[in-house]
N, C-alpha and C. Protein backbone atom coordinates (compact mmCIF):
# COMPACT_ATOMS: atom_id res chain seq x y z
N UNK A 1 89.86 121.84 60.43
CA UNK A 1 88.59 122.44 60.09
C UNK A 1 88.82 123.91 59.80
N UNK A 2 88.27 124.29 58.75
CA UNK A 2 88.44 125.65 58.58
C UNK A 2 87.28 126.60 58.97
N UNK A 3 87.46 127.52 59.48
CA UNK A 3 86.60 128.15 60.05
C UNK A 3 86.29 129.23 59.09
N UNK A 4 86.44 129.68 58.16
CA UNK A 4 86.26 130.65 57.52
C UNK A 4 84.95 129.51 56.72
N UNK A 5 84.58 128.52 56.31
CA UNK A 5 83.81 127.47 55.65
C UNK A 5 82.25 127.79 57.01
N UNK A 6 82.78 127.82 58.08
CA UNK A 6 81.65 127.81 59.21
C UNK A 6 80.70 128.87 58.83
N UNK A 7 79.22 128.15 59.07
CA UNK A 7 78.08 129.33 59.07
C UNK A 7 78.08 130.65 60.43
N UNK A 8 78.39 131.97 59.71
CA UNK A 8 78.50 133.13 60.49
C UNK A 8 76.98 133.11 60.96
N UNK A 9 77.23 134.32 61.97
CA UNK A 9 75.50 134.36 62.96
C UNK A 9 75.00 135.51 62.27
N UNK A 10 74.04 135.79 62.25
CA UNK A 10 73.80 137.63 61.68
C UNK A 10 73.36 137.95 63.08
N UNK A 11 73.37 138.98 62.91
CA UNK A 11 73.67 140.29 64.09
C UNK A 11 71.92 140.20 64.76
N UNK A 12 71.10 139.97 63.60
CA UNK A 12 69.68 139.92 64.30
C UNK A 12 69.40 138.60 64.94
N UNK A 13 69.65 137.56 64.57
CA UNK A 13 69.29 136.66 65.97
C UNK A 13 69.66 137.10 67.49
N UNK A 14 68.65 136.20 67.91
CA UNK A 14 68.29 136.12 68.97
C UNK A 14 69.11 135.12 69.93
N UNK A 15 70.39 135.54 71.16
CA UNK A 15 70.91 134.40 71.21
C UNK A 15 70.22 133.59 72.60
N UNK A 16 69.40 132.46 72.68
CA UNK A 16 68.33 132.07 73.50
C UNK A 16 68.97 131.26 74.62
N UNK A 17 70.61 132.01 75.07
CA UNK A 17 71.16 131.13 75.91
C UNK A 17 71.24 132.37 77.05
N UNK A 18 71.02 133.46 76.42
CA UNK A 18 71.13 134.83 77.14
C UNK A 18 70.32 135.21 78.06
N UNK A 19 70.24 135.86 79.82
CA UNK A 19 69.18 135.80 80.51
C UNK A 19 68.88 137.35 79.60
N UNK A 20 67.52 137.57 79.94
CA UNK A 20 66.73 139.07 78.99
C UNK A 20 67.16 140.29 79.29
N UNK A 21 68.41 140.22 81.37
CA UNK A 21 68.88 141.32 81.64
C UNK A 21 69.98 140.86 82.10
N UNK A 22 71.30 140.58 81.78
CA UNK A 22 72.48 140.70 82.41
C UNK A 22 72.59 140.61 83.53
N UNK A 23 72.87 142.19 84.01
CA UNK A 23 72.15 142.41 85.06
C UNK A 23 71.97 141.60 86.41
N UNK A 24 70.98 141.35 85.99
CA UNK A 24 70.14 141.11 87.14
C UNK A 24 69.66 139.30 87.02
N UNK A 25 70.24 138.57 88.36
CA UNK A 25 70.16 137.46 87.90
C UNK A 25 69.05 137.00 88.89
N UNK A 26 67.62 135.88 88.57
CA UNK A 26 66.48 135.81 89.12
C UNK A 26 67.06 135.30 90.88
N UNK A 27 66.52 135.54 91.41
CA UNK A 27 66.52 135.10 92.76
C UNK A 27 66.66 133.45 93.12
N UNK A 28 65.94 133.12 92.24
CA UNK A 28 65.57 131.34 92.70
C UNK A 28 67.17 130.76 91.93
N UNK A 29 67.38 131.10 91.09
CA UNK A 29 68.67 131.23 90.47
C UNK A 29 70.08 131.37 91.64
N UNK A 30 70.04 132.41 92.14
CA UNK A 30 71.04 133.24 93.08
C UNK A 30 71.11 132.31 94.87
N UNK A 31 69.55 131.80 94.56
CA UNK A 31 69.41 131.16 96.23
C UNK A 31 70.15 129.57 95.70
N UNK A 32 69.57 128.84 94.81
CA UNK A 32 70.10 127.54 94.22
C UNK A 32 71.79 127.61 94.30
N UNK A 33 72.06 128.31 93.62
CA UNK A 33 73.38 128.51 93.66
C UNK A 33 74.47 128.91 94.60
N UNK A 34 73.95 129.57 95.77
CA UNK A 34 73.99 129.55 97.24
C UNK A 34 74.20 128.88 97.84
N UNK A 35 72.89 127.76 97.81
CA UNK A 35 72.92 126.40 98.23
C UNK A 35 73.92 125.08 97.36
N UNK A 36 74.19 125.56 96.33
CA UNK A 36 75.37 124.08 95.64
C UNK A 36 76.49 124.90 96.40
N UNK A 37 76.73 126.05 96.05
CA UNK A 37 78.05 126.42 97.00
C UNK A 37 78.57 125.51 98.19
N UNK A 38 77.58 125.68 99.00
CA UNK A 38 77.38 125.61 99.96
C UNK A 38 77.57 123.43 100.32
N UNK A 39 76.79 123.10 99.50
CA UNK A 39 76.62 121.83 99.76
C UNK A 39 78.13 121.19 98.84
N UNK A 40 78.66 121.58 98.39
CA UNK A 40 79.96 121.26 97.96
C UNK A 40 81.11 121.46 98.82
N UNK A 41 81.20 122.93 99.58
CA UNK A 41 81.97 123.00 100.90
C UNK A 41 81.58 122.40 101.88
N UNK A 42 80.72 121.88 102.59
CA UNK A 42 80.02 120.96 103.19
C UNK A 42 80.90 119.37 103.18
N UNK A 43 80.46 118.41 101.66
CA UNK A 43 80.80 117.86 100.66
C UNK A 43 82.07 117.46 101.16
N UNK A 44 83.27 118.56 101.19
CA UNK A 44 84.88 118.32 100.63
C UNK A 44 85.07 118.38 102.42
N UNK A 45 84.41 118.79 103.17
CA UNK A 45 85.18 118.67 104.37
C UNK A 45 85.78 117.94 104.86
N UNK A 46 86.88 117.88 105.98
CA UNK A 46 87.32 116.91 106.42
C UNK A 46 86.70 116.68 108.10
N UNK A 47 86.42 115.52 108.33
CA UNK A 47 85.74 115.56 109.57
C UNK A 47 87.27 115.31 111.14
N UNK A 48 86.76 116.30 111.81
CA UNK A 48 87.94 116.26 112.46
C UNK A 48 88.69 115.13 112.74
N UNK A 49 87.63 113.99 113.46
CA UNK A 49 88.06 112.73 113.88
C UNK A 49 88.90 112.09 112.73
N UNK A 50 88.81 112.57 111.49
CA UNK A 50 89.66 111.42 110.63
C UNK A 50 91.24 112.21 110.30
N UNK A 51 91.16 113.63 111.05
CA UNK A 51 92.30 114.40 110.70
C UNK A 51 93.76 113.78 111.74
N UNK A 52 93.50 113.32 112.88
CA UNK A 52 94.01 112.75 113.39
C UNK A 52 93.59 111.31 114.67
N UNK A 53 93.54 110.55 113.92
CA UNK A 53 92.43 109.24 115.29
C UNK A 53 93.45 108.85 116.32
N UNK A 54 94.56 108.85 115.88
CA UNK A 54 96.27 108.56 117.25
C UNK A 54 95.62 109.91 118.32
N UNK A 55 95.94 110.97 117.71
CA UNK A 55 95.92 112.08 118.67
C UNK A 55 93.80 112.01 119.72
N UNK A 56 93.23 111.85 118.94
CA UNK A 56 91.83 111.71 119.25
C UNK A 56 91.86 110.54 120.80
N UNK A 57 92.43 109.36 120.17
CA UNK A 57 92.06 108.27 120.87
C UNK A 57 93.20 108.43 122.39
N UNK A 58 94.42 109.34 121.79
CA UNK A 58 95.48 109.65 123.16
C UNK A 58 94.24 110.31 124.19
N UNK A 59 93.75 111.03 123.52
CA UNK A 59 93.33 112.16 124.20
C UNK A 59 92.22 111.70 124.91
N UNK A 60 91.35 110.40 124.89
CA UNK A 60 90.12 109.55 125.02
C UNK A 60 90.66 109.03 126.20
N UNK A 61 91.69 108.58 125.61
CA UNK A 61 92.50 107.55 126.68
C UNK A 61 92.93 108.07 127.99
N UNK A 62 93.47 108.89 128.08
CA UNK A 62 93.63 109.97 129.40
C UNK A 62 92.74 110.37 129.83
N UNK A 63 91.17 110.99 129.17
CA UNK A 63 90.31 110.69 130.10
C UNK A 63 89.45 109.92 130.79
N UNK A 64 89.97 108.81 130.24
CA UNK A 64 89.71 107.37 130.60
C UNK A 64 89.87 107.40 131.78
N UNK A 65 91.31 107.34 131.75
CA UNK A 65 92.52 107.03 132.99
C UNK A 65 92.47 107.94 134.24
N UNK A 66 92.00 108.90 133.81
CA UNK A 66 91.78 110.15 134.91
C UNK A 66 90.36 110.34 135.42
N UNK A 67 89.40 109.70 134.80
CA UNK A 67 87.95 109.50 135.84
C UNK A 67 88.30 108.11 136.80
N UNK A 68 88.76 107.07 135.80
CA UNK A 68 88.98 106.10 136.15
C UNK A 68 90.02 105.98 138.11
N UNK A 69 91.05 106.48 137.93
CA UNK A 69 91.86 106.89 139.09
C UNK A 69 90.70 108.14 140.32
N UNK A 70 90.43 108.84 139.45
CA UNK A 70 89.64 109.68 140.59
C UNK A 70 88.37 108.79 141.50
N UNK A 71 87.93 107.62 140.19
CA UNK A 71 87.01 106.71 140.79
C UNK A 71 87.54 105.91 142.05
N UNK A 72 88.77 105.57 141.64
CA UNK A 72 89.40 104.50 142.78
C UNK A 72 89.87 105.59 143.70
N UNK A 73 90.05 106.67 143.66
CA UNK A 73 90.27 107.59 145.21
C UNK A 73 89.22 107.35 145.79
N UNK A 74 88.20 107.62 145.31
CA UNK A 74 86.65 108.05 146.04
C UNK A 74 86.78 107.10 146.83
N UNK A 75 86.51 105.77 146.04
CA UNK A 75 86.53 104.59 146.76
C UNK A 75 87.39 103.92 148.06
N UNK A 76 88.61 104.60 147.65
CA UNK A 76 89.10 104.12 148.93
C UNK A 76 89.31 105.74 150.11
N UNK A 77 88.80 106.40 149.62
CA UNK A 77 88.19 107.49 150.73
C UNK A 77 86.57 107.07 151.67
N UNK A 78 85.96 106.59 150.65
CA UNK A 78 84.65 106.21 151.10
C UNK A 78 84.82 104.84 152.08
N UNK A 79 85.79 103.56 151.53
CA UNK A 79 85.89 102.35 152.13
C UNK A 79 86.59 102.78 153.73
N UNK A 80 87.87 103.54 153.49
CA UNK A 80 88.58 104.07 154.44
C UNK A 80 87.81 104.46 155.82
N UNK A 81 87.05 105.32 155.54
CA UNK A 81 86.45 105.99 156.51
C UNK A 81 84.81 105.29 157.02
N UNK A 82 84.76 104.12 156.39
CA UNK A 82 83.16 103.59 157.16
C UNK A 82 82.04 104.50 156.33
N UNK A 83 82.39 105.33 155.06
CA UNK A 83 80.81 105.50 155.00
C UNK A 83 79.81 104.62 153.85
């Protein structure tokens, strides 16, 4: 395609994709865009539990095991002694 064949713009239009001040961009504009930021980092996160579920469920598991054992002390402190 040759571009020299393409219709040129003249200098007086109006280009209607342009905000009216550079500048200065509207608020409802600036907050929206805030918020996609925002809901896209949100979006891509990784949720901890899926960063590691071995290490999660080790870690579940021991406190399993360690109420669990403190339960059976009680118990045989409590059975032990008659109360």
């Amino acid at each position: 395609m040759s571009t020299n064949l393409a219709p040129q713009r003249r200098s007086d239009d109006t280009d209607s994709l342009r905000l009216p001040n550079p500048d200065r961009v509207p608020l409802v504009d600036r907050l929206a865009m805030h918020l996609a930021v925002r809901l896209l980092l949100w979006s891509t996160r990784t949720p901890r539990l899926t960063d590691d579920r071995g290490r999660h469920a080790d870690a579940y598991r021991r406190q399993e095991d360690a109420a669990e054992r403190e339960r059976a002390y009680l118990r045989g402190v409590i059975l032990a002694h008659g109360l």
